[in-house]
PDB file of N, CA and C in Angstrom:
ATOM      1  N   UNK A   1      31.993  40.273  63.131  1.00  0.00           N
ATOM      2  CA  UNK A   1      33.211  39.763  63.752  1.00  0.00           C
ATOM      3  C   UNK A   1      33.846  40.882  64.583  1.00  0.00           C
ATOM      4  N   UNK A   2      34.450  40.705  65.905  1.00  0.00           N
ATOM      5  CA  UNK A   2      34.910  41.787  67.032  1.00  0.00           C
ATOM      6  C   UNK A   2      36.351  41.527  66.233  1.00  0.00           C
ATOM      7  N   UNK A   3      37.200  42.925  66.520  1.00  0.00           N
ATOM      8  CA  UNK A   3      38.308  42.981  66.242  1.00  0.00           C
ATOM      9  C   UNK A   3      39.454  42.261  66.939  1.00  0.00           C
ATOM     10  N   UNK A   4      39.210  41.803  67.947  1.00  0.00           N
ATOM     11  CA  UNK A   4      39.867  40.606  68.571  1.00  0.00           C
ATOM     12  C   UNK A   4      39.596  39.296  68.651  1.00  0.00           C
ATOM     13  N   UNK A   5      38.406  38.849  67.777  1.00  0.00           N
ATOM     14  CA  UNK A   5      38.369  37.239  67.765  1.00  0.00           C
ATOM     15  C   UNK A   5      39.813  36.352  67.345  1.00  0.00           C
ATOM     16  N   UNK A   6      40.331  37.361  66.703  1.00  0.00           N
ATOM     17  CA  UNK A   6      41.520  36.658  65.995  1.00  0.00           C
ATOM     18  C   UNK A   6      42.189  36.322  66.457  1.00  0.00           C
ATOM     19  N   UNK A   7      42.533  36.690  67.671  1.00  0.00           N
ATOM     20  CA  UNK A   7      43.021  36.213  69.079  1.00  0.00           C
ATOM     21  C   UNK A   7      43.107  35.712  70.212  1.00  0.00           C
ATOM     22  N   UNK A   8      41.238  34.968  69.711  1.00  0.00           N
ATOM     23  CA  UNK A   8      40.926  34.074  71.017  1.00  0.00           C
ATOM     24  C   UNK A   8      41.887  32.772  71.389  1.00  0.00           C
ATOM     25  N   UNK A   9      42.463  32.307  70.380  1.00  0.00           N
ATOM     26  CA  UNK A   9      42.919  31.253  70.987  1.00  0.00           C
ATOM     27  C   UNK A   9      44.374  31.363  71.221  1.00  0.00           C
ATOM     28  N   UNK A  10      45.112  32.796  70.821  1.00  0.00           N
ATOM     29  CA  UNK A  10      46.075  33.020  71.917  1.00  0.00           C
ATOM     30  C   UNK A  10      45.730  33.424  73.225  1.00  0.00           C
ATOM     31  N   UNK A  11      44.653  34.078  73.429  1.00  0.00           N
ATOM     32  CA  UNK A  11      44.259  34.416  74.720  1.00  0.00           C
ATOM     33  C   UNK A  11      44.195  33.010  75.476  1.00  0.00           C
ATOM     34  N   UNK A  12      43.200  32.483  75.211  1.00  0.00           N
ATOM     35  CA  UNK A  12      43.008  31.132  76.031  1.00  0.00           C
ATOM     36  C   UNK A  12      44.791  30.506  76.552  1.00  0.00           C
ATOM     37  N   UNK A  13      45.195  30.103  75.274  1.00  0.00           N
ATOM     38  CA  UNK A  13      46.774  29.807  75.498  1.00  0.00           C
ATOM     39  C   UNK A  13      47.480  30.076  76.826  1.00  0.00           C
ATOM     40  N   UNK A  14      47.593  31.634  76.523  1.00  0.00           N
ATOM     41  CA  UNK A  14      48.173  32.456  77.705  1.00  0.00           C
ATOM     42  C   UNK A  14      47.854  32.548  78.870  1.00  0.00           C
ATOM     43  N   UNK A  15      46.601  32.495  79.051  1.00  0.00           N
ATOM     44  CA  UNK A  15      46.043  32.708  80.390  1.00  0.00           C
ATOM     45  C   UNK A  15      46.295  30.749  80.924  1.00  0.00           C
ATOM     46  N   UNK A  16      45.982  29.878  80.162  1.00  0.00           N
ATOM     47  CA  UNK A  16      46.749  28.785  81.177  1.00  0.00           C
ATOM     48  C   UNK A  16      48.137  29.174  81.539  1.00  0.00           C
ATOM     49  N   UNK A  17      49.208  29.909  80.937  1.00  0.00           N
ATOM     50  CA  UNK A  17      50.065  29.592  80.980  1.00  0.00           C
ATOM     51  C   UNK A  17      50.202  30.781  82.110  1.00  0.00           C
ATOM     52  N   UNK A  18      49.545  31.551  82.430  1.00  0.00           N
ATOM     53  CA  UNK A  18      49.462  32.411  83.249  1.00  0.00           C
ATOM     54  C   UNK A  18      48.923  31.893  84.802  1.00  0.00           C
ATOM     55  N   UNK A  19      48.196  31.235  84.595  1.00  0.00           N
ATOM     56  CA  UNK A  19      47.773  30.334  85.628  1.00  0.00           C
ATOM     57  C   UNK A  19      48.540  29.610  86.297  1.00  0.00           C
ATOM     58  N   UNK A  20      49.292  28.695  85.413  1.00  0.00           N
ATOM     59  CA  UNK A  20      50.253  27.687  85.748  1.00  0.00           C
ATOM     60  C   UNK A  20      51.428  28.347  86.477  1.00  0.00           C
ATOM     61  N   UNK A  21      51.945  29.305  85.473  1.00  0.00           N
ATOM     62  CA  UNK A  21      53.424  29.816  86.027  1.00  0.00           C
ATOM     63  C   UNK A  21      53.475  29.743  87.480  1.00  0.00           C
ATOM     64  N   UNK A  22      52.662  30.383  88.347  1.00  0.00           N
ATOM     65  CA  UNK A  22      53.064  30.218  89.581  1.00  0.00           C
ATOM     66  C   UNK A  22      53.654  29.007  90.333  1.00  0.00           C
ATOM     67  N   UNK A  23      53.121  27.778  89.767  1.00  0.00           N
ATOM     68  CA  UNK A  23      53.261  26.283  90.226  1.00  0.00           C
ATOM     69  C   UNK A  23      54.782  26.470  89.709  1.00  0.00           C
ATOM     70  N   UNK A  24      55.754  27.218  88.971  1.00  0.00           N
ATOM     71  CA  UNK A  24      56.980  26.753  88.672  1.00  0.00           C
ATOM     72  C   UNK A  24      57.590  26.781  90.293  1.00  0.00           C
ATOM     73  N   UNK A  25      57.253  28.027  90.840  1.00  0.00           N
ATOM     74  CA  UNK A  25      57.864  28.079  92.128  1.00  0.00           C
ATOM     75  C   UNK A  25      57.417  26.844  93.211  1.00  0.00           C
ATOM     76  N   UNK A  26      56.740  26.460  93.688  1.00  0.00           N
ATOM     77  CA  UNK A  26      56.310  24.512  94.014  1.00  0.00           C
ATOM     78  C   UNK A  26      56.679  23.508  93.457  1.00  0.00           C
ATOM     79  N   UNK A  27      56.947  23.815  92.601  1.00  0.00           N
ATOM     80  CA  UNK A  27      57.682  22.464  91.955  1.00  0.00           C
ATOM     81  C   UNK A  27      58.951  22.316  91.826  1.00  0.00           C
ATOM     82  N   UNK A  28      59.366  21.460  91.087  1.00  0.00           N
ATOM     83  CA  UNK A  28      60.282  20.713  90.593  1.00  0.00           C
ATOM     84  C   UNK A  28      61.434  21.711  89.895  1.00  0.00           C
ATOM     85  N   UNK A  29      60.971  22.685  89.122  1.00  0.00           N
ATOM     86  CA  UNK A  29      62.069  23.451  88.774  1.00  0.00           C
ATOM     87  C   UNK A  29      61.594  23.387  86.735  1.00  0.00           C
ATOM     88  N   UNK A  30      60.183  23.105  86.637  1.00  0.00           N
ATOM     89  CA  UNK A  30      60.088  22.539  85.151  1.00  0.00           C
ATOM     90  C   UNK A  30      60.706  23.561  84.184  1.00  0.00           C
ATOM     91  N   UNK A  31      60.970  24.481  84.341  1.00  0.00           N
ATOM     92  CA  UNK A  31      61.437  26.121  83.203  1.00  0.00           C
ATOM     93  C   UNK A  31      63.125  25.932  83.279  1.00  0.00           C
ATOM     94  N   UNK A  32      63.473  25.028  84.486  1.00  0.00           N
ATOM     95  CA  UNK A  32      64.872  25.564  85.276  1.00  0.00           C
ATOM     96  C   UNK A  32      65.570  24.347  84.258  1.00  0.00           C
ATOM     97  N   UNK A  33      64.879  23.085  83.768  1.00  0.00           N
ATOM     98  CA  UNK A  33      64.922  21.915  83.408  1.00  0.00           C
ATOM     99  C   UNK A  33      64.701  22.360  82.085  1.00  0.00           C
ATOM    100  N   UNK A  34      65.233  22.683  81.241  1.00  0.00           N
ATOM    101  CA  UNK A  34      64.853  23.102  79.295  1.00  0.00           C
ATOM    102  C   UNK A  34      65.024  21.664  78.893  1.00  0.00           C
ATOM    103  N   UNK A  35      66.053  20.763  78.797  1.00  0.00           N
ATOM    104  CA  UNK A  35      65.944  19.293  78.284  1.00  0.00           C
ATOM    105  C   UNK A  35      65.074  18.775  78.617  1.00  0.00           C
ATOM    106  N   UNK A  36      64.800  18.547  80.164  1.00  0.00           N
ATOM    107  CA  UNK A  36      64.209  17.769  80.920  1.00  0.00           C
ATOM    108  C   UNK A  36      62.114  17.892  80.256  1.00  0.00           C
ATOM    109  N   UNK A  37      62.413  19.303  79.767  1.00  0.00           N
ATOM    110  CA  UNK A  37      61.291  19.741  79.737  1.00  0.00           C
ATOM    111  C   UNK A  37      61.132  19.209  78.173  1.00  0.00           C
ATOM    112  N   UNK A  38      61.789  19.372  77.257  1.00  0.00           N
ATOM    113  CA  UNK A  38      61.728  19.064  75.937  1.00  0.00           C
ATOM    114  C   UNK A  38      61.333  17.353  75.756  1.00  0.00           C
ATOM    115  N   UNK A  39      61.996  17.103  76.452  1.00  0.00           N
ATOM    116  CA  UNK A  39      62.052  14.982  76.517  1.00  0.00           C
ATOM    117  C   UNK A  39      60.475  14.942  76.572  1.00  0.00           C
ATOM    118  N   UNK A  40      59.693  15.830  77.923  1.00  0.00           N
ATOM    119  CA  UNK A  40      58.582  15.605  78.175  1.00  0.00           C
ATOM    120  C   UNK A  40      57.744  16.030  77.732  1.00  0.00           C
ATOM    121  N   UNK A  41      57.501  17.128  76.730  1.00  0.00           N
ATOM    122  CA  UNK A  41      56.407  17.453  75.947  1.00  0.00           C
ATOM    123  C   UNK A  41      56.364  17.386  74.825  1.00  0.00           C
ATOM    124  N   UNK A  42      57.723  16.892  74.060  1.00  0.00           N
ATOM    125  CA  UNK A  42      57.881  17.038  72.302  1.00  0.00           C
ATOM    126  C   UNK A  42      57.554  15.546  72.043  1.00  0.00           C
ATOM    127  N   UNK A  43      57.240  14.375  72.705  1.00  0.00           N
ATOM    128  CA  UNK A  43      57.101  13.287  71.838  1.00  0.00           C
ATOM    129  C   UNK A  43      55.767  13.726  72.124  1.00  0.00           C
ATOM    130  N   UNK A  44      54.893  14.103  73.220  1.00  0.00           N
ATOM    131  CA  UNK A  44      53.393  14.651  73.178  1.00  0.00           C
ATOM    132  C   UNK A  44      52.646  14.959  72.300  1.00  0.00           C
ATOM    133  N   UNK A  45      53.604  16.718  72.090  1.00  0.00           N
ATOM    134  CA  UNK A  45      53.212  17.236  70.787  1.00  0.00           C
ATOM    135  C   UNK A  45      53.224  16.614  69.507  1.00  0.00           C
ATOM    136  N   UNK A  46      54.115  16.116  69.257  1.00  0.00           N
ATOM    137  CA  UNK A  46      54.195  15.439  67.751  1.00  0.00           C
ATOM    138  C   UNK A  46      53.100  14.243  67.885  1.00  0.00           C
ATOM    139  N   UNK A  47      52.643  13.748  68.605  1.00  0.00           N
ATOM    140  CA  UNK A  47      52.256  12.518  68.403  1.00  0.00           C
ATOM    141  C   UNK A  47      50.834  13.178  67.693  1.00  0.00           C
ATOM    142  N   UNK A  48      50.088  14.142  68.840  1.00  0.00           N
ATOM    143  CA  UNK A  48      48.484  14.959  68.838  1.00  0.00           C
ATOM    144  C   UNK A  48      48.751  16.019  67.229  1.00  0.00           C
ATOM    145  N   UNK A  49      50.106  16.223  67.227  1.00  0.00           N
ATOM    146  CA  UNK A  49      50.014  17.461  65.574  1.00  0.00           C
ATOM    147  C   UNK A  49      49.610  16.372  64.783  1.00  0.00           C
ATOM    148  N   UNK A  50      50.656  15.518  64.543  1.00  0.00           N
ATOM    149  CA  UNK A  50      50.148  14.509  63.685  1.00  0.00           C
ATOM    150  C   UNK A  50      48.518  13.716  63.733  1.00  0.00           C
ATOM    151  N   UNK A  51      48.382  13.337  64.970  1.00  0.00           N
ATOM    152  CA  UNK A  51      46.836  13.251  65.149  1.00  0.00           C
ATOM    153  C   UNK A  51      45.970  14.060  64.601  1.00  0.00           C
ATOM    154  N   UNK A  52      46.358  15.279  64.584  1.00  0.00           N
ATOM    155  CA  UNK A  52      45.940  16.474  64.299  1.00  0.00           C
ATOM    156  C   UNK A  52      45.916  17.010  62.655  1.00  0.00           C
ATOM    157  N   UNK A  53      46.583  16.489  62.146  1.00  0.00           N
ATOM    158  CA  UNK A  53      46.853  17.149  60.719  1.00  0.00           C
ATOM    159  C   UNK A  53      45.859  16.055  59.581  1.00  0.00           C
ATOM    160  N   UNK A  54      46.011  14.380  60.707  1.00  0.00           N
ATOM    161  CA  UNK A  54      45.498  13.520  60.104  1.00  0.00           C
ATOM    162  C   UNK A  54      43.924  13.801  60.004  1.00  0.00           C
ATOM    163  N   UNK A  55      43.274  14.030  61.110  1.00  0.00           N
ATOM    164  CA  UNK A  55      42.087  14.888  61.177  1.00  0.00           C
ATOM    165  C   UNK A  55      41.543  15.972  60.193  1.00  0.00           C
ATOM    166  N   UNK A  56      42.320  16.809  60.338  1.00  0.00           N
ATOM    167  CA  UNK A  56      42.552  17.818  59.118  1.00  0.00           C
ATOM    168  C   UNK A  56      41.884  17.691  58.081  1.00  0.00           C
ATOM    169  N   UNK A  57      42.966  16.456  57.241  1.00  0.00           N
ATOM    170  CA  UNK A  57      43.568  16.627  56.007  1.00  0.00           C
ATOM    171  C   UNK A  57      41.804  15.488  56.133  1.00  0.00           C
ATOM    172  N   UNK A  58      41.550  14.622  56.520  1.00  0.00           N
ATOM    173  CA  UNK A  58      40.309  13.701  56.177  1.00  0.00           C
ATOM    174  C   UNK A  58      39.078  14.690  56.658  1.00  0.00           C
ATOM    175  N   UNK A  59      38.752  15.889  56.521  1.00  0.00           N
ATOM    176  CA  UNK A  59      37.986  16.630  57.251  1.00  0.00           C
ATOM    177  C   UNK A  59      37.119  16.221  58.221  1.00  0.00           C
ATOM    178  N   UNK A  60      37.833  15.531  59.435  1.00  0.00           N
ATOM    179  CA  UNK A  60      36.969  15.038  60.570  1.00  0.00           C
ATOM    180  C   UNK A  60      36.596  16.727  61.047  1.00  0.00           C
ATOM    181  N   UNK A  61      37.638  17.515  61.344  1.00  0.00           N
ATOM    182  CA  UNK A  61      37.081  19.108  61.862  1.00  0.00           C
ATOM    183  C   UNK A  61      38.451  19.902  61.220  1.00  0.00           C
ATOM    184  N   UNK A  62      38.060  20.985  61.300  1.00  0.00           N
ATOM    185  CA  UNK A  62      38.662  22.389  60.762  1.00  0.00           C
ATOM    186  C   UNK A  62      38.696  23.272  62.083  1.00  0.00           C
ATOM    187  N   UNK A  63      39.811  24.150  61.748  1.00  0.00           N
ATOM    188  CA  UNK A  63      39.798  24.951  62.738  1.00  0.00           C
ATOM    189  C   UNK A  63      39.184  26.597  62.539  1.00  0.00           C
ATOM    190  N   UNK A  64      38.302  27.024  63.041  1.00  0.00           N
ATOM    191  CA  UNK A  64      37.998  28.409  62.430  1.00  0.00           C
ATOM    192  C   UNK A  64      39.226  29.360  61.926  1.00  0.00           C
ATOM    193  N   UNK A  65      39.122  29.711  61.147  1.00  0.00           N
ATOM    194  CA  UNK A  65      40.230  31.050  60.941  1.00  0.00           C
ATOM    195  C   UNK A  65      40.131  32.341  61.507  1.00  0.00           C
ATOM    196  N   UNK A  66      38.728  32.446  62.177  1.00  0.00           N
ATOM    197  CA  UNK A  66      38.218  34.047  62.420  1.00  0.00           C
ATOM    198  C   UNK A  66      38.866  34.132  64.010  1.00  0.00           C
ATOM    199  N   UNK A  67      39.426  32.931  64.297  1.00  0.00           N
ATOM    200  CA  UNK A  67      39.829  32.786  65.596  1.00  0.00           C
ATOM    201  C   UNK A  67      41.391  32.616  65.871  1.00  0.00           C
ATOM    202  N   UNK A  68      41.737  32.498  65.141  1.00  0.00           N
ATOM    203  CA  UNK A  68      43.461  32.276  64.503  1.00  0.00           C
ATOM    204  C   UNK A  68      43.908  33.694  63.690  1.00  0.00           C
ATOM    205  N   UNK A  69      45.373  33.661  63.742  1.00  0.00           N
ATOM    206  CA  UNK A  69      46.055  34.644  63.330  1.00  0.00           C
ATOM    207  C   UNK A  69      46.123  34.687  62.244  1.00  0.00           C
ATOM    208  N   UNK A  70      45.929  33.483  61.605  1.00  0.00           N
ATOM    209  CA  UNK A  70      45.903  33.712  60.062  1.00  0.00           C
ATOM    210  C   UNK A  70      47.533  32.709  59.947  1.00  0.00           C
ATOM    211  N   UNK A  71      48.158  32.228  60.154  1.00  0.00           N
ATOM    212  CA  UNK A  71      49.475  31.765  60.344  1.00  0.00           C
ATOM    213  C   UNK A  71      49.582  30.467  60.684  1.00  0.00           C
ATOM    214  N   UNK A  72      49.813  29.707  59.110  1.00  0.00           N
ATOM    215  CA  UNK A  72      49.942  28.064  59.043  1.00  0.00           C
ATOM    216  C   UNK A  72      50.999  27.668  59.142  1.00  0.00           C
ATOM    217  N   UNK A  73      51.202  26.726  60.133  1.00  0.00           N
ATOM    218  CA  UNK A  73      52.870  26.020  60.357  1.00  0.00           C
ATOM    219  C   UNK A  73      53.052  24.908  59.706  1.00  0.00           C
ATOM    220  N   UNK A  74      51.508  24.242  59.527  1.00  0.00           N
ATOM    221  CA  UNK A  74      51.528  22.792  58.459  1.00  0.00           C
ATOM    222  C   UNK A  74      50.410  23.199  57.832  1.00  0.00           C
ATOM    223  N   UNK A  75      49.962  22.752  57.041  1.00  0.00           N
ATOM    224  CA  UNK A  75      48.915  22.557  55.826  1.00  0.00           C
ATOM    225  C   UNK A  75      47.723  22.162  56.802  1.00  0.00           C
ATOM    226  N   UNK A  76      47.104  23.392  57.147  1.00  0.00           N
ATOM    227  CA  UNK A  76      45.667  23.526  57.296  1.00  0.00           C
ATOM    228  C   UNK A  76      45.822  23.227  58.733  1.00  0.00           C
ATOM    229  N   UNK A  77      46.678  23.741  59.726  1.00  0.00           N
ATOM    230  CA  UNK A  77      47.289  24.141  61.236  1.00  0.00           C
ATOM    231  C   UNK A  77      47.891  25.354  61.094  1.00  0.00           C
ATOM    232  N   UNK A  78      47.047  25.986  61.722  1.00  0.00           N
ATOM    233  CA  UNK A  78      47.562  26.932  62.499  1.00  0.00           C
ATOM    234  C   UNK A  78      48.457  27.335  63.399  1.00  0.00           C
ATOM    235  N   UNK A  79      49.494  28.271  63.643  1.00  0.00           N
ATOM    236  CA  UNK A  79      49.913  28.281  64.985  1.00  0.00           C
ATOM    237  C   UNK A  79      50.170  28.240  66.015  1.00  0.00           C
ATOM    238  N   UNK A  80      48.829  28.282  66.370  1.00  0.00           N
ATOM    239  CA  UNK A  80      47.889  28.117  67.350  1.00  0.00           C
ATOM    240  C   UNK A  80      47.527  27.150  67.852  1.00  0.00           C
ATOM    241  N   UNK A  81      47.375  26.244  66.957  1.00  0.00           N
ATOM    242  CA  UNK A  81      47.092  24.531  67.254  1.00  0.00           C
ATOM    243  C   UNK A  81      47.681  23.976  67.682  1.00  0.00           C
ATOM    244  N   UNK A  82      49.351  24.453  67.129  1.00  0.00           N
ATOM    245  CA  UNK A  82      50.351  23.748  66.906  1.00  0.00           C
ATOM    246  C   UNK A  82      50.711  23.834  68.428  1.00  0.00           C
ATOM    247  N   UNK A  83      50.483  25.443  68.975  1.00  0.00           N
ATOM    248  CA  UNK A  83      51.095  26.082  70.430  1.00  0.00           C
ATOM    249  C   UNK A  83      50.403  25.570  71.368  1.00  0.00           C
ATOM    250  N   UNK A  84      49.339  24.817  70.824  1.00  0.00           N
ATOM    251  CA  UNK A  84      48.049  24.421  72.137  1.00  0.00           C
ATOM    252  C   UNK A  84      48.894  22.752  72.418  1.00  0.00           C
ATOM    253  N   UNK A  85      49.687  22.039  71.466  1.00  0.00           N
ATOM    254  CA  UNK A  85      50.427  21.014  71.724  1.00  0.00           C
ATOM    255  C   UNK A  85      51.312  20.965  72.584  1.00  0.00           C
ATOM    256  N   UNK A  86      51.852  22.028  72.972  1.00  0.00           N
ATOM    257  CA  UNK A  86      53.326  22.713  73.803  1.00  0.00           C
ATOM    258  C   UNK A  86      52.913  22.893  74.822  1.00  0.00           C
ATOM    259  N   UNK A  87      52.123  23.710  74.528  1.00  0.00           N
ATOM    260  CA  UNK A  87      51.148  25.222  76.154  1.00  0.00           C
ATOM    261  C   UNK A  87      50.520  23.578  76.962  1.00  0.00           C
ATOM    262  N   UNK A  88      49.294  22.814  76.242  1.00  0.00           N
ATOM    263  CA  UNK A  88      48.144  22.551  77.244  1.00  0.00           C
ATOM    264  C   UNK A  88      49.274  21.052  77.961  1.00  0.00           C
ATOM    265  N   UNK A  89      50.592  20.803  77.469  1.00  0.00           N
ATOM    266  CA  UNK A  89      51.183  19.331  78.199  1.00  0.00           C
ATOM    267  C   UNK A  89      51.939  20.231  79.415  1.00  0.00           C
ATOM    268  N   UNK A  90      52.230  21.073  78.899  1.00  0.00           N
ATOM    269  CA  UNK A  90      53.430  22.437  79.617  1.00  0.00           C
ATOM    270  C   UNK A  90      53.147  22.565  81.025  1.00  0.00           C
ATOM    271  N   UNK A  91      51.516  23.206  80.597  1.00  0.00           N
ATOM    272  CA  UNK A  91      50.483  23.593  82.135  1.00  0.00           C
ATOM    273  C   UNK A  91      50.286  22.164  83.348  1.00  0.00           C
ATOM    274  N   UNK A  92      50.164  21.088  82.309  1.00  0.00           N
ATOM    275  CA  UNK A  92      49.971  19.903  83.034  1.00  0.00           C
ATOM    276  C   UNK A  92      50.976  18.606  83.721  1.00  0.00           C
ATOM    277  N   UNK A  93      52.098  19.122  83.432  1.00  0.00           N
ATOM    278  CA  UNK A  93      53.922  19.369  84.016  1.00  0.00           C
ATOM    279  C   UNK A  93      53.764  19.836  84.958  1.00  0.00           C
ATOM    280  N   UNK A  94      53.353  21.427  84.421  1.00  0.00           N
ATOM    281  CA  UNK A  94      53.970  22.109  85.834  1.00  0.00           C
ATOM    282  C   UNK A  94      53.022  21.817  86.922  1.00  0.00           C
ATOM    283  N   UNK A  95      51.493  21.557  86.480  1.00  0.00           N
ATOM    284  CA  UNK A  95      50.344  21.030  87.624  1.00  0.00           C
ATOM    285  C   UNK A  95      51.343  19.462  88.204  1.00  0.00           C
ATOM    286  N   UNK A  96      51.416  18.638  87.354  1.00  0.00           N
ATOM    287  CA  UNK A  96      52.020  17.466  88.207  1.00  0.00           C
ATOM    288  C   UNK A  96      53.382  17.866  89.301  1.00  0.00           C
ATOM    289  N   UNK A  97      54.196  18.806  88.803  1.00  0.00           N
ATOM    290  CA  UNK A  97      55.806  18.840  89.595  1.00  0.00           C
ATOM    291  C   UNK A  97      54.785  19.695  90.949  1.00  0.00           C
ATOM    292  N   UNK A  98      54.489  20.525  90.646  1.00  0.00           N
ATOM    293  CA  UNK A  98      53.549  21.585  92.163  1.00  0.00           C
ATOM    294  C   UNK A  98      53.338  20.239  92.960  1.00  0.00           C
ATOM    295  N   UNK A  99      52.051  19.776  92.255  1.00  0.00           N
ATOM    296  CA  UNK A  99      51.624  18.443  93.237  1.00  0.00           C
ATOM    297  C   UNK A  99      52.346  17.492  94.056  1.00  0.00           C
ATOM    298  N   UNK A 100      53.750  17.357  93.362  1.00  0.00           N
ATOM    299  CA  UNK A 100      54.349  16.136  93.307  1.00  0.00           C
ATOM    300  C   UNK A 100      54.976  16.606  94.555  1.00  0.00           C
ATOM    301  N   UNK A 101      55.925  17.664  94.586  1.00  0.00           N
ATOM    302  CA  UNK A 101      56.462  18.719  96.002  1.00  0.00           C
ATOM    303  C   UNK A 101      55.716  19.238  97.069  1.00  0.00           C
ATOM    304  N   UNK A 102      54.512  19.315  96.464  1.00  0.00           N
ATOM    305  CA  UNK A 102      53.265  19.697  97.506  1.00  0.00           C
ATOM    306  C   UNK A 102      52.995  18.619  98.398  1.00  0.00           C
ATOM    307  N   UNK A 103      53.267  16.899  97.909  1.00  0.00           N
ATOM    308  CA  UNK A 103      53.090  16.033  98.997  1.00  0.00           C
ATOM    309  C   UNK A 103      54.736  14.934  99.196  1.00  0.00           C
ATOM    310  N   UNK A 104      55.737  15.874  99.300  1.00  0.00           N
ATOM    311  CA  UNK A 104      56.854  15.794  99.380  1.00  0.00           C
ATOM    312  C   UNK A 104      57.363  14.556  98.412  1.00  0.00           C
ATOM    313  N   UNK A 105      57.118  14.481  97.448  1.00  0.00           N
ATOM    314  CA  UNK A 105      57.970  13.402  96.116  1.00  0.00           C
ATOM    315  C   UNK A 105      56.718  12.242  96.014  1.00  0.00           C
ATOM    316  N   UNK A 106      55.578  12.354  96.957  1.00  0.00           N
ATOM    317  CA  UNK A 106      54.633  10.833  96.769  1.00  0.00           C
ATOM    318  C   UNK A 106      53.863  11.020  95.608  1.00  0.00           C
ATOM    319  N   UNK A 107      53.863  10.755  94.728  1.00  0.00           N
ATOM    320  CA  UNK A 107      53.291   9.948  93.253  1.00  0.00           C
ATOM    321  C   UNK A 107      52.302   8.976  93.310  1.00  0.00           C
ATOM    322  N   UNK A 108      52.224   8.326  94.062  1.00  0.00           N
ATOM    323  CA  UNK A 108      51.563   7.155  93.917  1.00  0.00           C
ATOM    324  C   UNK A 108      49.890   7.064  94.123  1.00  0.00           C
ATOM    325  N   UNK A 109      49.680   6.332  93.439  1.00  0.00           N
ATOM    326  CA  UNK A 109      47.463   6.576  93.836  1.00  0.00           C
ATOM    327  C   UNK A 109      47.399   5.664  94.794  1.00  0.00           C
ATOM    328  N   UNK A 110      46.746   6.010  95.684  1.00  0.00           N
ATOM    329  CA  UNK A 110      46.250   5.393  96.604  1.00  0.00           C
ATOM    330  C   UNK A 110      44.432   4.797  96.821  1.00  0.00           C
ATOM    331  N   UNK A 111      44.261   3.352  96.279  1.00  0.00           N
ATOM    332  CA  UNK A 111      42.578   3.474  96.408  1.00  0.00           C
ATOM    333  C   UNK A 111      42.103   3.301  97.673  1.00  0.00           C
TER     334      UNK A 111
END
């Protein structure tokens, strides 16, 4: 085991969120928006933790530990898991608000 596996999946984490940040400036203002931002990723998260714990607890999958900090927020979740609920809707916010300003407010699909 490398002395930093334990940290792969904060690494991964970060570096989307490193990625993304720039799109705050194109967009919408998603960091500038803390409610706006909470409304939109906390019914997310809770819905996938819970998805998530349910998984768990029926051992559909486990999460390695050699890859985690060692630091359970629920019974057999990690931190990490929990942060990948927050981080991976977060990145995909701030990808939609960039986009959304990038073609001046149009939303709509076009086939």
């Amino acid at each position: 085991m490398e002395p930093t596996d334990h940290l792969h999946y904060l690494l991964v984490l970060a570096a989307c969120l490193a990625v993304t940040l720039p799109l705050e400036f194109l967009g919408a203002g998603v960091y500038r928006r803390p409610r706006r931002l909470v409304r939109a990723v906390l019914p997310a998260a809770a819905l996938f933790a819970g998805w998530d714990l349910a998984a768990i607890a029926g051992g559909v999958w486990h999460i390695d530990p050699r890859y985690t900090l060692g630091v359970y927020v629920l019974p057999g979740m990690p931190l990490e898991e929990l942060l990948f609920f927050v981080v991976i809707p977060l990145c995909g916010l701030l990808t939609f608000e960039a986009v959304r300003a990038t073609l001046g407010g149009r939303t709509e699909v076009r086939a």
